[in-house]
C-alpha atoms as a PDB file:
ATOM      1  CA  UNK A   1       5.846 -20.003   6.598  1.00  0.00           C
ATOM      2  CA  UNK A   2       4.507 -16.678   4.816  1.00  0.00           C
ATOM      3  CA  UNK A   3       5.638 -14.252   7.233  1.00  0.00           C
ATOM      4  CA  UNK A   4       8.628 -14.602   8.762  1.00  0.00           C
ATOM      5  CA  UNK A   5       9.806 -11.740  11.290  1.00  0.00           C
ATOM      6  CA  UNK A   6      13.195 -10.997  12.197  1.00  0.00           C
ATOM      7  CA  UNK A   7      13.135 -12.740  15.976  1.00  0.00           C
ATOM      8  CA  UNK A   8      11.871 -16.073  13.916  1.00  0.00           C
ATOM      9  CA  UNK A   9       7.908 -16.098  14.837  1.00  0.00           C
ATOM     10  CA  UNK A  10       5.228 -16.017  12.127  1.00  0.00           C
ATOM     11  CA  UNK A  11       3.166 -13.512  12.860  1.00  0.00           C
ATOM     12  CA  UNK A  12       0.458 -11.412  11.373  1.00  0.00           C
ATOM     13  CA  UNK A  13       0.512  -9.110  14.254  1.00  0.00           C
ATOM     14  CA  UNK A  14       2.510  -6.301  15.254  1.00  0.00           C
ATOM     15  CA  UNK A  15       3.028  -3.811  12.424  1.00  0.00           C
ATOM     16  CA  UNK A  16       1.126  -5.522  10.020  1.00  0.00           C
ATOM     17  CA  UNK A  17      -1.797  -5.973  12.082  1.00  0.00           C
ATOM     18  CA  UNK A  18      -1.400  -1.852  13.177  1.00  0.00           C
ATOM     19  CA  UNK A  19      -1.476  -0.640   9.413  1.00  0.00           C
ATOM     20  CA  UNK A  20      -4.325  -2.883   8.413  1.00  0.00           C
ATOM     21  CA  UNK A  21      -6.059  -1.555  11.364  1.00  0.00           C
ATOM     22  CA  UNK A  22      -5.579   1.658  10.729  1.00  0.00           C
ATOM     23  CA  UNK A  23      -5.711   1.463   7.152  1.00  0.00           C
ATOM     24  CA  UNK A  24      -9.514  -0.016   7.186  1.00  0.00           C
ATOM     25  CA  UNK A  25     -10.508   3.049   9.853  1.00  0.00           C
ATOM     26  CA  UNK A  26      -9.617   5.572   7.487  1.00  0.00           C
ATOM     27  CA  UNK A  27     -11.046   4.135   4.423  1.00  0.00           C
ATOM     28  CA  UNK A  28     -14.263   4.052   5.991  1.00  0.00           C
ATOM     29  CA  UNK A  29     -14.077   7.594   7.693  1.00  0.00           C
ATOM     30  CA  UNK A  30     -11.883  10.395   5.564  1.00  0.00           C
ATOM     31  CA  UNK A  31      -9.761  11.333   9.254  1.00  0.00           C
ATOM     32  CA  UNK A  32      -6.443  12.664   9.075  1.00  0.00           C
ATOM     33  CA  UNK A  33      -5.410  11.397  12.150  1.00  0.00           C
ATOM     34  CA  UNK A  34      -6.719   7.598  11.123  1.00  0.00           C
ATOM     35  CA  UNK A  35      -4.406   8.197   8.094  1.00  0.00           C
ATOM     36  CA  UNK A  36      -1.813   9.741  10.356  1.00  0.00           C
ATOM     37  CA  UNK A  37      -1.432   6.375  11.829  1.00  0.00           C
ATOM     38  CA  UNK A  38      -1.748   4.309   8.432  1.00  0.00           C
ATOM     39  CA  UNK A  39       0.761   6.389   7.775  1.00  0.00           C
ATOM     40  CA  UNK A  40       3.146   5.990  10.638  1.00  0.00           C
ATOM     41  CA  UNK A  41       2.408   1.750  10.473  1.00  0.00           C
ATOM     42  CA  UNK A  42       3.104   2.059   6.862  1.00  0.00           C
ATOM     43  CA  UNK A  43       6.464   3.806   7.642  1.00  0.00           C
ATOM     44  CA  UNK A  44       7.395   1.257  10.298  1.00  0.00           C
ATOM     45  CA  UNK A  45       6.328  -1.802   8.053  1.00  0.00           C
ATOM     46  CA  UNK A  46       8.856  -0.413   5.116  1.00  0.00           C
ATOM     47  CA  UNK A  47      11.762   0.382   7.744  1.00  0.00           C
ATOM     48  CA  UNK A  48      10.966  -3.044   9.032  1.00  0.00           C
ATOM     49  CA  UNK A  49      11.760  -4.680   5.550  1.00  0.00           C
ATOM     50  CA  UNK A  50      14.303  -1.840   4.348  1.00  0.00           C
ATOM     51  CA  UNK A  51      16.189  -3.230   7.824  1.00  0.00           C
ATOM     52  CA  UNK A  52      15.569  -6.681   6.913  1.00  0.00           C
ATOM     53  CA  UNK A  53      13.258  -7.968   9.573  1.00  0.00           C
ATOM     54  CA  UNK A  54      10.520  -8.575   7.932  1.00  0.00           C
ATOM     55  CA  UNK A  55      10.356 -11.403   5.034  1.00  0.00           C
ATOM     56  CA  UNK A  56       7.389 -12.531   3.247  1.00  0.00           C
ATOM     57  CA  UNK A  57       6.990 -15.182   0.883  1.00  0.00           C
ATOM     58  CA  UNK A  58       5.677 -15.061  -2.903  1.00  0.00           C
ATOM     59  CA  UNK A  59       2.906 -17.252  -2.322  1.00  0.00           C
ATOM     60  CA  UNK A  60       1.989 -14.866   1.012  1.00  0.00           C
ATOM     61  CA  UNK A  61       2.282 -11.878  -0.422  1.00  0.00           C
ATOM     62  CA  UNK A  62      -0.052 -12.560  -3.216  1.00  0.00           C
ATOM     63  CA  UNK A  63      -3.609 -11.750  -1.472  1.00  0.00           C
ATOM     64  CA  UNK A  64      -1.770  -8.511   0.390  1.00  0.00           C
ATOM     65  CA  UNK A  65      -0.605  -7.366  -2.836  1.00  0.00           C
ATOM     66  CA  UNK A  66      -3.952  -8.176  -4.775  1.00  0.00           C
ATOM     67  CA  UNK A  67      -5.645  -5.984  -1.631  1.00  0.00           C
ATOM     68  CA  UNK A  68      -3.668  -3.339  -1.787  1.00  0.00           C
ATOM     69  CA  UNK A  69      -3.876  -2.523  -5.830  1.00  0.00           C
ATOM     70  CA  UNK A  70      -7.909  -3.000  -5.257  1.00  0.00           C
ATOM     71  CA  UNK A  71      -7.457  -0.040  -2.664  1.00  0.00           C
ATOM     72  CA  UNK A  72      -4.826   1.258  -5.078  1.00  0.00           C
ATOM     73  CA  UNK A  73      -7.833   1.312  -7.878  1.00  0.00           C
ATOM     74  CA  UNK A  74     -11.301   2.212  -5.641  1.00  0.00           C
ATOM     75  CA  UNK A  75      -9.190   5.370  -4.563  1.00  0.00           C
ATOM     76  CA  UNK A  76      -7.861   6.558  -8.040  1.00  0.00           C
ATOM     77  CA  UNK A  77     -11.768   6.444  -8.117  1.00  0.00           C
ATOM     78  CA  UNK A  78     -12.728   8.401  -5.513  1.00  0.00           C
ATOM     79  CA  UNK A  79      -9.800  10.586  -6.052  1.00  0.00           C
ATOM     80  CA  UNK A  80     -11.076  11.582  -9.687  1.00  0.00           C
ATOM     81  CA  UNK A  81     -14.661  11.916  -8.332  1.00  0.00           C
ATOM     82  CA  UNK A  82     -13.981  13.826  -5.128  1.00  0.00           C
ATOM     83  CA  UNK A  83     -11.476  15.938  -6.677  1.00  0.00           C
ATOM     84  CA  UNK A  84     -12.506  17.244  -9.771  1.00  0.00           C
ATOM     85  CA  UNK A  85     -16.082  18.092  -7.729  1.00  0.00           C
ATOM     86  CA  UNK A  86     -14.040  19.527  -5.369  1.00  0.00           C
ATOM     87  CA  UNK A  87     -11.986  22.115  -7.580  1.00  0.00           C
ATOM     88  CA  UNK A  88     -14.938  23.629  -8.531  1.00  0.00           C
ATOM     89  CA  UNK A  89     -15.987  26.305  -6.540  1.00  0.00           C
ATOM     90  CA  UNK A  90     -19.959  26.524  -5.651  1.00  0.00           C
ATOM     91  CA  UNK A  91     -22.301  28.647  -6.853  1.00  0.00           C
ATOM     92  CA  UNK A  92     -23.331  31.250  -4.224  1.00  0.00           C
ATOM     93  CA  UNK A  93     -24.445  34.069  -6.399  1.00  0.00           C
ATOM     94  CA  UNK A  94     -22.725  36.611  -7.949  1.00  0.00           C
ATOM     95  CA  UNK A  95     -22.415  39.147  -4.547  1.00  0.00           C
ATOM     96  CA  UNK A  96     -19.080  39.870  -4.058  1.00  0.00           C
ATOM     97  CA  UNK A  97     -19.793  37.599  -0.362  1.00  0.00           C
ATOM     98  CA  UNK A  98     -21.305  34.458  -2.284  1.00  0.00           C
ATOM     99  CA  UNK A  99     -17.898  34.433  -4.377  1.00  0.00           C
ATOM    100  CA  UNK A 100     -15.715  35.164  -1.023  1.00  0.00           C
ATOM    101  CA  UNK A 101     -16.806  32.167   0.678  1.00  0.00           C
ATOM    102  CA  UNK A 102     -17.207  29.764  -2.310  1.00  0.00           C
ATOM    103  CA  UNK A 103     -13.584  30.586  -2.836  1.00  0.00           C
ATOM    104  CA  UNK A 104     -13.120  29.710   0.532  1.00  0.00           C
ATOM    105  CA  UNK A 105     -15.233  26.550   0.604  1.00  0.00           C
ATOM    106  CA  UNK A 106     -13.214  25.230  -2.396  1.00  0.00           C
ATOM    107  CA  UNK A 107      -9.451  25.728  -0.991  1.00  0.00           C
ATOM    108  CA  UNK A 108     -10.655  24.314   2.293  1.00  0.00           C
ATOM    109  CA  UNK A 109     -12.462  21.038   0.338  1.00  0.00           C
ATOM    110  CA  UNK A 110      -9.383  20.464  -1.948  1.00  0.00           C
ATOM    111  CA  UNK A 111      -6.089  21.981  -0.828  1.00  0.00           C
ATOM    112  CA  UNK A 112      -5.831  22.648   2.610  1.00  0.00           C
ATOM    113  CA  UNK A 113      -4.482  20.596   5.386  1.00  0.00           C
ATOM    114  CA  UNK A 114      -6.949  18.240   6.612  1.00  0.00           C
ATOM    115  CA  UNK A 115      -8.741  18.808   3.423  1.00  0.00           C
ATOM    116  CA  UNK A 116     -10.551  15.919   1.623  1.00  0.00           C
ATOM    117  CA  UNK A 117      -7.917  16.100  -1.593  1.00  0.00           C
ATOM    118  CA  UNK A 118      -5.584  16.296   0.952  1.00  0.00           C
ATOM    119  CA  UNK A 119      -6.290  13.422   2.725  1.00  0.00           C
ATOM    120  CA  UNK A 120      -6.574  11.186  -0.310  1.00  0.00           C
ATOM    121  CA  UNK A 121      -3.344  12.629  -1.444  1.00  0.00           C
ATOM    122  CA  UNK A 122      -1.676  11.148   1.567  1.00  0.00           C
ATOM    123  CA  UNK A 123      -3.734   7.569   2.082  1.00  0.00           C
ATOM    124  CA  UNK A 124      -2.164   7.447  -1.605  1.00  0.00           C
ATOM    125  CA  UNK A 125       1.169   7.920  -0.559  1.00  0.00           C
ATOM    126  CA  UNK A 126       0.472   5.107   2.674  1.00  0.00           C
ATOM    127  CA  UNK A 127      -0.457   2.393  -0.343  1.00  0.00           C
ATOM    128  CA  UNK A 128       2.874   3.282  -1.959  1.00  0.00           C
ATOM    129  CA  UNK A 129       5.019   2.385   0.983  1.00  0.00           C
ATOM    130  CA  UNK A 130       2.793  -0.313   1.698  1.00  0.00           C
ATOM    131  CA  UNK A 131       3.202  -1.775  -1.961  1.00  0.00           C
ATOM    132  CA  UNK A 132       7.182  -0.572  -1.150  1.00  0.00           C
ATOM    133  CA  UNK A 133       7.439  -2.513   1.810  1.00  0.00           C
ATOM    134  CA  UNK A 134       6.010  -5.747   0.316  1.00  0.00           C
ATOM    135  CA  UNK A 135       8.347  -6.124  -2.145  1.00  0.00           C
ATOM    136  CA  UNK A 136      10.914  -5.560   0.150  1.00  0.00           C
ATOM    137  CA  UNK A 137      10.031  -7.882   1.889  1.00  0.00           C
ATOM    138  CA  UNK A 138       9.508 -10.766  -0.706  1.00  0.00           C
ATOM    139  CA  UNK A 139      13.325  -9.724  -1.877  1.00  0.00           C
ATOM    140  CA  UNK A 140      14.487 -10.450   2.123  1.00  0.00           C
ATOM    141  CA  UNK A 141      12.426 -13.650   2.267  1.00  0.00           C
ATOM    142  CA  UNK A 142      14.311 -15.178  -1.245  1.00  0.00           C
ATOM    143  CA  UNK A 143      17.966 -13.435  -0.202  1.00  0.00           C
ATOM    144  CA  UNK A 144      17.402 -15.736   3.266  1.00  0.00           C
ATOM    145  CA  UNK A 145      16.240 -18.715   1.026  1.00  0.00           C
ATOM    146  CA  UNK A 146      19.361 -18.411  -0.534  1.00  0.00           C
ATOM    147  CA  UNK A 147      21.439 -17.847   2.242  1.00  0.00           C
ATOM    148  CA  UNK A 148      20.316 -20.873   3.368  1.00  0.00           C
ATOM    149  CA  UNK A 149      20.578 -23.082   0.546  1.00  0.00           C
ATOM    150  CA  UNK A 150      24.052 -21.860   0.503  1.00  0.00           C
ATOM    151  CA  UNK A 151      24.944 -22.757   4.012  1.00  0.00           C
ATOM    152  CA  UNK A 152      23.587 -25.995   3.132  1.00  0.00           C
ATOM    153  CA  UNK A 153      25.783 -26.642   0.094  1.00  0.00           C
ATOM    154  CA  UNK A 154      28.583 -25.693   1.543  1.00  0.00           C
ATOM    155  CA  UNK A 155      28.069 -27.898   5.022  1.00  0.00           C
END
């Protein structure tokens, strides 16, 4: 059994299902909100395995960990190509105008909320906790493996 939730049932639903979900909407589409609610599954996934409720095996948690460092990788990528285009401001002429608004162009691009360095920052942060949680959760599945093997011993 690779996933084993609190309540006993293997299933890939419920907040895994909700961060993948939301996870493969915003890597398509840069959208705060769609990492908004990577972000908030993410959360819920690590709480779930901080709490102990949700226990993975090794062999289970191989392909989830394998995705998550390739997302972990193609957005260092993107990160180093969006942002350092990003930081630079655009040429607009030398009109006091043409550098007001490519000033403005580049803070709203790179560090502003909802911004595309921004966003990345925080999809980042959503792999983290995802990475977090799956640990977590391979430590709950071999503390109840143990558990178990103890009860048995000692019956």
């Amino acid at each position: 059994m690779p996933i084993a939730w609190e309540d006993g049932q293997s299933d890939s639903g419920a907040v895994g299902a909700g961060a993948g979900a939301a996870i493969g909407k915003s890597v398509s589409a840069l959208d705060t909100k769609a990492v908004g609610a990577a972000k908030a599954e993410s959360q819920k996934l690590l709480k779930a395995a901080h709490d102990g409720g949700f226990r993975i095996s090794p062999e289970g948690v191989q392909p989830l960990e394998q995705a998550v460092a390739e997302m972990q990788t193609r957005l260092l990528t993107i990160q180093r190509r969006t942002v350092l285009m990003l930081s630079q401001a655009p040429k607009l002429g030398a009109h006091e105008y043409g550098h007001a608004v490519a000033a403005h162009d580049q803070r709203s691009a790179a560090d502003s909320v909802g911004s595309a360095g921004t966003v990345l920052k925080q999809f980042s942060q959503v792999l983290e906790d995802l990475q977090t949680a799956l640990t977590k959760a391979v430590e709950n599945y071999h503390e109840a493996e143990n558990s178990a093997a103890d009860s048995v011993r000692s019956s």
